[in-house]
PDB file of N, CA and C in Angstrom:
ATOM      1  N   UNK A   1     -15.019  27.661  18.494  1.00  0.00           N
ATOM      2  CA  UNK A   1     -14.314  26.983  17.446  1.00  0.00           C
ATOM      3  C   UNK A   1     -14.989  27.314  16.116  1.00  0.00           C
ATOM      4  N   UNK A   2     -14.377  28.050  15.054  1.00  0.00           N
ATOM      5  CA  UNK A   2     -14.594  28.113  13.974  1.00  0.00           C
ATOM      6  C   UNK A   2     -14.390  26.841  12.917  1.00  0.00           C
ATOM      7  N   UNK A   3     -15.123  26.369  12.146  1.00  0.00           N
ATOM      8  CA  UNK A   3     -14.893  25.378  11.137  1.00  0.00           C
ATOM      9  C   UNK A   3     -14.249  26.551   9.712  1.00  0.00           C
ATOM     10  N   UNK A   4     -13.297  25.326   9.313  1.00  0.00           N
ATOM     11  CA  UNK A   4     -12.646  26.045   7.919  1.00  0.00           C
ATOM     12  C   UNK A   4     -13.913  26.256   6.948  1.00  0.00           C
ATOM     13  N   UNK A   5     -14.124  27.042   5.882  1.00  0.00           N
ATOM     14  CA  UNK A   5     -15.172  27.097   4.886  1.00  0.00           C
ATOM     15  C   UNK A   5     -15.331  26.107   4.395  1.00  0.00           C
ATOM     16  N   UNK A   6     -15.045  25.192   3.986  1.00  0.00           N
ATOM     17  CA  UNK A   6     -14.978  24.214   3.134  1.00  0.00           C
ATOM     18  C   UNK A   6     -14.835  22.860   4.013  1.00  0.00           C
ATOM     19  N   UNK A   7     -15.587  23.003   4.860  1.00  0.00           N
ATOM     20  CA  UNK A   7     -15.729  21.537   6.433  1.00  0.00           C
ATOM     21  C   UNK A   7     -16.194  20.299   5.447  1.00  0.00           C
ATOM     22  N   UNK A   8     -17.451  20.706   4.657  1.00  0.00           N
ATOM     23  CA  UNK A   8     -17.836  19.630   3.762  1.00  0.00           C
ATOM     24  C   UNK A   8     -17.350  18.952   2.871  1.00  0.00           C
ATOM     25  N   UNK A   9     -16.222  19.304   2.517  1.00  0.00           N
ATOM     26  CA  UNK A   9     -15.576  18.497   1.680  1.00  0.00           C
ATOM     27  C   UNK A   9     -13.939  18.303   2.095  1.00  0.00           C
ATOM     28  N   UNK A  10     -13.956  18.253   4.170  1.00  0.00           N
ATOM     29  CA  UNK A  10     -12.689  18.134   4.063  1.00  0.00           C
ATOM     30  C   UNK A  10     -12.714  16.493   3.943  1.00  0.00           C
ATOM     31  N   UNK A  11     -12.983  15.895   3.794  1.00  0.00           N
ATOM     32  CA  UNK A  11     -12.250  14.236   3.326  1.00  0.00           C
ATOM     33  C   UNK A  11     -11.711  14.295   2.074  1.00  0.00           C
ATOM     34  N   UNK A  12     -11.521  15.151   1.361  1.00  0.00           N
ATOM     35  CA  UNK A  12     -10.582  15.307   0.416  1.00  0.00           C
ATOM     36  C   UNK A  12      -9.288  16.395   0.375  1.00  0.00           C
ATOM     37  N   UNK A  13      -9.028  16.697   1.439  1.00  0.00           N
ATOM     38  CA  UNK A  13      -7.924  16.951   1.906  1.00  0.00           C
ATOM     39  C   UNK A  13      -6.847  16.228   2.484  1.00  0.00           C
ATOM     40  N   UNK A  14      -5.602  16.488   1.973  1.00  0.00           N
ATOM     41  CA  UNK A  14      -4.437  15.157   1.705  1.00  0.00           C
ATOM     42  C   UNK A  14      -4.186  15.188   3.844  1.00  0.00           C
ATOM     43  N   UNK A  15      -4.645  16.082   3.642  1.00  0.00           N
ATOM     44  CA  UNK A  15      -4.286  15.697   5.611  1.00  0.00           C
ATOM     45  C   UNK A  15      -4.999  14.956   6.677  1.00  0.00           C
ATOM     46  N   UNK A  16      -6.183  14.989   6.297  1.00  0.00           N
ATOM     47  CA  UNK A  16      -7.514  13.926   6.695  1.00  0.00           C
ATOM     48  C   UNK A  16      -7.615  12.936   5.872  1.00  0.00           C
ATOM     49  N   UNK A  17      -7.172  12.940   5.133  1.00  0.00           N
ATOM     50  CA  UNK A  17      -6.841  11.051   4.424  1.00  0.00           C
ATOM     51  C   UNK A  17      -5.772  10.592   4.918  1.00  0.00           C
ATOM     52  N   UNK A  18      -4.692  11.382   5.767  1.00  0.00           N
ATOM     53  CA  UNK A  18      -3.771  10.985   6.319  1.00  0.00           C
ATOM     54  C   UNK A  18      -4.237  10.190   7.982  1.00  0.00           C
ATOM     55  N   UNK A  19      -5.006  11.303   8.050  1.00  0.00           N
ATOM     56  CA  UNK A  19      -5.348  10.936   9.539  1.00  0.00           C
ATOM     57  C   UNK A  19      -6.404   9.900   9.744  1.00  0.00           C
ATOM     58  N   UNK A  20      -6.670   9.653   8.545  1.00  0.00           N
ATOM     59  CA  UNK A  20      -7.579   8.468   8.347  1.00  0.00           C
ATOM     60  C   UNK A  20      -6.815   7.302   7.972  1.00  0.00           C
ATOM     61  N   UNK A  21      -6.088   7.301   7.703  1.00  0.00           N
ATOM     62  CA  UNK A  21      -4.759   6.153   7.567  1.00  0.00           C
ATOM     63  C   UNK A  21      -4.401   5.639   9.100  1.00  0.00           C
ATOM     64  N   UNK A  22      -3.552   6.663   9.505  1.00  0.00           N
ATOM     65  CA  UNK A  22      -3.561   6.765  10.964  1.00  0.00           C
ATOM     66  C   UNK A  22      -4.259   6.120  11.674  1.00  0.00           C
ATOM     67  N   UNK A  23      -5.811   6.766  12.019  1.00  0.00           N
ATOM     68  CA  UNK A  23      -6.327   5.949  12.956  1.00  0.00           C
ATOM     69  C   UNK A  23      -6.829   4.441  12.173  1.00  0.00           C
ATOM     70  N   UNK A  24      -7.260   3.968  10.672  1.00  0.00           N
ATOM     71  CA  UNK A  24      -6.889   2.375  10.697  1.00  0.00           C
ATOM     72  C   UNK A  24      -5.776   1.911  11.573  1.00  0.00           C
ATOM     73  N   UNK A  25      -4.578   2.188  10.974  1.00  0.00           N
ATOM     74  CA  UNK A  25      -3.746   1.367  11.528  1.00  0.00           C
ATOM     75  C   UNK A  25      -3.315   1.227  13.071  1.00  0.00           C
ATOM     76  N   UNK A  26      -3.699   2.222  13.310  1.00  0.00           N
ATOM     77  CA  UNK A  26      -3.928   2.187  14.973  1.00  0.00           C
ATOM     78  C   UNK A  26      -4.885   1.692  15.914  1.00  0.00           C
ATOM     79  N   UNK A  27      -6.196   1.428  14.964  1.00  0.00           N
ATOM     80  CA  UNK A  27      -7.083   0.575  15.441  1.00  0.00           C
ATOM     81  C   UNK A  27      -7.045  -0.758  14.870  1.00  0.00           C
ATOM     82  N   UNK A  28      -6.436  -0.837  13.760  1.00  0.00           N
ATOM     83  CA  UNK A  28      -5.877  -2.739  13.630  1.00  0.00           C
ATOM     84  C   UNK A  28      -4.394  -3.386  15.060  1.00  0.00           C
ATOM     85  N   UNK A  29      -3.841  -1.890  15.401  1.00  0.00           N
ATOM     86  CA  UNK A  29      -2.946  -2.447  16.503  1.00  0.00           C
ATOM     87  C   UNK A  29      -3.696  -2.583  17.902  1.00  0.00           C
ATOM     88  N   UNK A  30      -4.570  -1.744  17.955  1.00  0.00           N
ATOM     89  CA  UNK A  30      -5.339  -1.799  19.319  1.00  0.00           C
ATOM     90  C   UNK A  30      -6.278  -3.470  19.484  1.00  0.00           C
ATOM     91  N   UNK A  31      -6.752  -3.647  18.302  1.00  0.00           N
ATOM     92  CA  UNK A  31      -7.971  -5.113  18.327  1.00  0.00           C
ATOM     93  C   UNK A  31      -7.530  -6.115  17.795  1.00  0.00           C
ATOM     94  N   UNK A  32      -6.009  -6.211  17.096  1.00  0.00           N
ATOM     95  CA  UNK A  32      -5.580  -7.347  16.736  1.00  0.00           C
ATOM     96  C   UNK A  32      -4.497  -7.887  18.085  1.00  0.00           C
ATOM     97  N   UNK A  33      -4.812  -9.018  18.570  1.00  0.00           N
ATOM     98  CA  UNK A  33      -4.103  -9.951  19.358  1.00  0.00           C
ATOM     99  C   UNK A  33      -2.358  -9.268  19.137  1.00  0.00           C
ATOM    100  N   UNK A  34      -1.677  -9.554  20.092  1.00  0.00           N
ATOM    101  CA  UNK A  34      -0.273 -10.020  19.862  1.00  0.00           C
ATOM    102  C   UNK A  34       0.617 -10.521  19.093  1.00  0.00           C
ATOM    103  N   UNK A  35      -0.403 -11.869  18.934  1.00  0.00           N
ATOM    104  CA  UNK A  35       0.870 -13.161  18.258  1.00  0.00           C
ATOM    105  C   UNK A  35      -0.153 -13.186  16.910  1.00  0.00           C
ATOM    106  N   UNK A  36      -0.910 -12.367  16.884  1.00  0.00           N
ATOM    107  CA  UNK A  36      -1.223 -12.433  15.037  1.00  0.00           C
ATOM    108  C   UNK A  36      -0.243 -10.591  14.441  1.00  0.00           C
ATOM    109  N   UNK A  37       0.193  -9.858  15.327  1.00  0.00           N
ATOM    110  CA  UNK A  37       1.182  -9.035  15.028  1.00  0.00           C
ATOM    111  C   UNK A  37       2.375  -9.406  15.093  1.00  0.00           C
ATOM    112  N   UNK A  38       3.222 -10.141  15.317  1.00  0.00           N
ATOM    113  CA  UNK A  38       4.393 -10.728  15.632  1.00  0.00           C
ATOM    114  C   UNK A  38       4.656 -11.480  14.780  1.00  0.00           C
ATOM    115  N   UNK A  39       3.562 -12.056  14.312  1.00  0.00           N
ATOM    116  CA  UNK A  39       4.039 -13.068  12.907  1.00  0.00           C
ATOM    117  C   UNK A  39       5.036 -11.949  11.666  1.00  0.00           C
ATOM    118  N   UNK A  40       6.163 -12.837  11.415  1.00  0.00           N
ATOM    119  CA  UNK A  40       6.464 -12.072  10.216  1.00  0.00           C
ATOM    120  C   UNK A  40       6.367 -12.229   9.275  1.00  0.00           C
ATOM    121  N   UNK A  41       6.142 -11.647   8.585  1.00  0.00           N
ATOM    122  CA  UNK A  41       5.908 -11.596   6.961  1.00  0.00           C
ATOM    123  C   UNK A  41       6.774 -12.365   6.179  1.00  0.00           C
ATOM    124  N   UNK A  42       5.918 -13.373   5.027  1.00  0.00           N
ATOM    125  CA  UNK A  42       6.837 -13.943   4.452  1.00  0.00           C
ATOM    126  C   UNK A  42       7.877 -13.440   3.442  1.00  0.00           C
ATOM    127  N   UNK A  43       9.469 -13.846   3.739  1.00  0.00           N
ATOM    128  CA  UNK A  43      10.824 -13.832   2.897  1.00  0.00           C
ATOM    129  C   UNK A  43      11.167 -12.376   3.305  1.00  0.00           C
ATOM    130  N   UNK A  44      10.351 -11.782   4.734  1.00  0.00           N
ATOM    131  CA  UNK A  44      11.350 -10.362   5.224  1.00  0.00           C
ATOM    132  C   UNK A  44      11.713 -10.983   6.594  1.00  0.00           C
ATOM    133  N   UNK A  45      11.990 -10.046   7.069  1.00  0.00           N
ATOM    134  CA  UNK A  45      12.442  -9.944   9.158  1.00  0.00           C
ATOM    135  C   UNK A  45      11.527  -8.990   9.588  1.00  0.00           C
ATOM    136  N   UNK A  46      10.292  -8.701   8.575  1.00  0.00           N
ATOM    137  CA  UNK A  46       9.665  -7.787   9.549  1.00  0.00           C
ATOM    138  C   UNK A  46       7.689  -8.441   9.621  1.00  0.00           C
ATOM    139  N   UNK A  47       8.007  -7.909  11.144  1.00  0.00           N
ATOM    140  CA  UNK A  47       6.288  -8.159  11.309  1.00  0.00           C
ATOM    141  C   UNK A  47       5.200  -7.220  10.634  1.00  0.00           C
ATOM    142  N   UNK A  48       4.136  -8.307  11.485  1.00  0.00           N
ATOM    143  CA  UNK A  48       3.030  -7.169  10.337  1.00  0.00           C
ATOM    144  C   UNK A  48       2.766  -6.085  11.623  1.00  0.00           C
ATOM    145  N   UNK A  49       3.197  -6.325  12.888  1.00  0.00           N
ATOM    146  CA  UNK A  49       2.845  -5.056  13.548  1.00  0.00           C
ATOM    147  C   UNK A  49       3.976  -3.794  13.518  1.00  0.00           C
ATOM    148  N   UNK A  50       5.258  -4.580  12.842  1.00  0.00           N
ATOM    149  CA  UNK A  50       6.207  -3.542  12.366  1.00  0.00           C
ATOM    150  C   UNK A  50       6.020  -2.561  11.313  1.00  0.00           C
ATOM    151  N   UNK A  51       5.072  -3.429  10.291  1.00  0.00           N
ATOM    152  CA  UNK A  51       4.649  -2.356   9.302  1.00  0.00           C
ATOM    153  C   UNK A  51       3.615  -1.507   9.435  1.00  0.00           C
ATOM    154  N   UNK A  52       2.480  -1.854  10.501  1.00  0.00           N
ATOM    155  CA  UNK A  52       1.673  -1.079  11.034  1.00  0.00           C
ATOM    156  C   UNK A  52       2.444   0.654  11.676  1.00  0.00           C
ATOM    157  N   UNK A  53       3.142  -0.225  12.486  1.00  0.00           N
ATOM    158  CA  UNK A  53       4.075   1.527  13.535  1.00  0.00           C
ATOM    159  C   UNK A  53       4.566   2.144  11.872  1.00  0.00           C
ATOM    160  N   UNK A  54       5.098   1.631  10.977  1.00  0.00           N
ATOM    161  CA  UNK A  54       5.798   2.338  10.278  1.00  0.00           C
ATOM    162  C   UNK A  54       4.868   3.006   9.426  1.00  0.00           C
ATOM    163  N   UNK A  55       3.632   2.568   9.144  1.00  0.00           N
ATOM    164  CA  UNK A  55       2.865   3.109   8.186  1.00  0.00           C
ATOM    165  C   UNK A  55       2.000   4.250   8.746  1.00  0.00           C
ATOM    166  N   UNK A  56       1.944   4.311  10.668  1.00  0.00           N
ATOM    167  CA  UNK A  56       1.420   4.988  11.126  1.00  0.00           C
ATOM    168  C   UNK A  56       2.682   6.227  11.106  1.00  0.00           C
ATOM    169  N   UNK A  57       3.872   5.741  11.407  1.00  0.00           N
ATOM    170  CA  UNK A  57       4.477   7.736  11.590  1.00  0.00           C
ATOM    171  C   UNK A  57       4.953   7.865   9.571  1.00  0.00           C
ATOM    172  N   UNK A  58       4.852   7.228   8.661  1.00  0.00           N
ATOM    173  CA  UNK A  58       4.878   7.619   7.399  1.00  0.00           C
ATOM    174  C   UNK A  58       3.699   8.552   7.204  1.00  0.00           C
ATOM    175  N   UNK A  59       2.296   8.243   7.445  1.00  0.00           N
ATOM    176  CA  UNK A  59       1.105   9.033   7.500  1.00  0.00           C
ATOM    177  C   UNK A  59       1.173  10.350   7.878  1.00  0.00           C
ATOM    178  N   UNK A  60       1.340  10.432   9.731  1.00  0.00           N
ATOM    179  CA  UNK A  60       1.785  11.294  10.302  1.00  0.00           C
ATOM    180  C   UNK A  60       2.607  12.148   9.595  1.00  0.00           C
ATOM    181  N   UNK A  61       3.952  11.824   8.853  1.00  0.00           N
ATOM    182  CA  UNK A  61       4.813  12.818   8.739  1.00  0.00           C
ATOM    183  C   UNK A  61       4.341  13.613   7.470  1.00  0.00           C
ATOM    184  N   UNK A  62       3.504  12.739   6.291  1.00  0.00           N
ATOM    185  CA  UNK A  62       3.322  13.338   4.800  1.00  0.00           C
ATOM    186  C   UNK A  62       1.859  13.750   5.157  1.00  0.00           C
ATOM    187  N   UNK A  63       1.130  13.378   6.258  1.00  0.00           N
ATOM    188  CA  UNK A  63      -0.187  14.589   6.909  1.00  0.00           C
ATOM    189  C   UNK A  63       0.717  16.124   7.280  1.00  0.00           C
ATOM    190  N   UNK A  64       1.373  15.925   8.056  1.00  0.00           N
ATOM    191  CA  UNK A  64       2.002  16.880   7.990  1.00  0.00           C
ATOM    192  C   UNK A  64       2.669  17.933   7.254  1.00  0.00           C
ATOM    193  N   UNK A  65       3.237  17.639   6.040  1.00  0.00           N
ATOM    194  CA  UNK A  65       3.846  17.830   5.065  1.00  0.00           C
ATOM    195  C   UNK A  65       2.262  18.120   4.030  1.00  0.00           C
ATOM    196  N   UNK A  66       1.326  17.843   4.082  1.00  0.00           N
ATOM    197  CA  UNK A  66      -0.040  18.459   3.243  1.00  0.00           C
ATOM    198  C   UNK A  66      -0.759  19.481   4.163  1.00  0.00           C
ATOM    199  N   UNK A  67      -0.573  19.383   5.193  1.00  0.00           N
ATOM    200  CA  UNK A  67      -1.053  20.946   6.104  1.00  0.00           C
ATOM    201  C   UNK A  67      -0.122  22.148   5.178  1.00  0.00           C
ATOM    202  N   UNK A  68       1.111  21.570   5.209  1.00  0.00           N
ATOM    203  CA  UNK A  68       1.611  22.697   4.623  1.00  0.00           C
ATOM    204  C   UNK A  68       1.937  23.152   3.295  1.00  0.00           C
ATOM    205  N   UNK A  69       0.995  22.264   2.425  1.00  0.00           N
ATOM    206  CA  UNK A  69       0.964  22.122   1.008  1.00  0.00           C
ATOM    207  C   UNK A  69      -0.704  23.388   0.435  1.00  0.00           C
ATOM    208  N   UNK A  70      -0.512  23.809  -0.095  1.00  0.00           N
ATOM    209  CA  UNK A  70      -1.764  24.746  -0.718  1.00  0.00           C
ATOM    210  C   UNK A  70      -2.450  23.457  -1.305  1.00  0.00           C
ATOM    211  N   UNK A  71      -3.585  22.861  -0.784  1.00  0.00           N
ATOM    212  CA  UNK A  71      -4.077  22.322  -1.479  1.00  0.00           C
ATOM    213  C   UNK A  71      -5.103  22.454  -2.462  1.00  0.00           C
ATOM    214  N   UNK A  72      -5.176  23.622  -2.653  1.00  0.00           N
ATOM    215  CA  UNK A  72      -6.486  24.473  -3.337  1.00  0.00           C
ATOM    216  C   UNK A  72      -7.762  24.026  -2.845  1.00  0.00           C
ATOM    217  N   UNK A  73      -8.796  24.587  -3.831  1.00  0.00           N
ATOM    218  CA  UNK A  73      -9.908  24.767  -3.198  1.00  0.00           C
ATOM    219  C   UNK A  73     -10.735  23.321  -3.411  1.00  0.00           C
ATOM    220  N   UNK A  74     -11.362  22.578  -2.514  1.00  0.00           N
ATOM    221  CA  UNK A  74     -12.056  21.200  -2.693  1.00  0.00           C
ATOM    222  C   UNK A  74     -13.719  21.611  -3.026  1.00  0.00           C
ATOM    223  N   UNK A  75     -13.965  22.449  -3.185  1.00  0.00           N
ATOM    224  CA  UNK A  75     -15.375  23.301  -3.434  1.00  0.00           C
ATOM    225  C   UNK A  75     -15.043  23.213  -4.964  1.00  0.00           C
ATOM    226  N   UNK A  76     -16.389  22.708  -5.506  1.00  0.00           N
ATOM    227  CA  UNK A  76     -16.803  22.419  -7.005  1.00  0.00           C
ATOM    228  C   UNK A  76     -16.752  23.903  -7.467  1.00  0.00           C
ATOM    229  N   UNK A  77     -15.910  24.115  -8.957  1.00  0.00           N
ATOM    230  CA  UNK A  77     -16.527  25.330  -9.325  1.00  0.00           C
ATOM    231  C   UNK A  77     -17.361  25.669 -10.550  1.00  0.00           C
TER     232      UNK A  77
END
């Protein structure tokens, strides 16, 4: 396995801030109870574990969408 040149400064790449989104919200669904996800949010119809799934494939899809973005170079020049 080769690392990209620039390994050290990938946390500033829009695709690993994605995937760092990701796994929060996937580890607030894994360790938060049930019935504290089920509660819904006040003056909508949606839960807070509804906005979790949604914020996890929003991530996913615009991680995706920055793989395929030139993000130039994250190396100081």
């Amino acid at each position: 396995m080769k690392l990209i040149d620039n390994w050290r400064s990938a946390w500033k790449l829009f695709s690993v801030q994605a995937l760092a989104v990701i796994a929060f919200a996937q580890t607030v669904l894994a360790v938060v109870p049930p019935e504290y996800l089920n509660v819904k949010i006040a003056f909508t119809d949606t839960t807070y574990g509804g906005v979790l799934v949604a914020l996890t494939i929003a991530a996913a899809v615009i991680g995706g969408l920055g793989r395929l973005i030139d993000q130039g170079s994250s190396e100081p020049k």
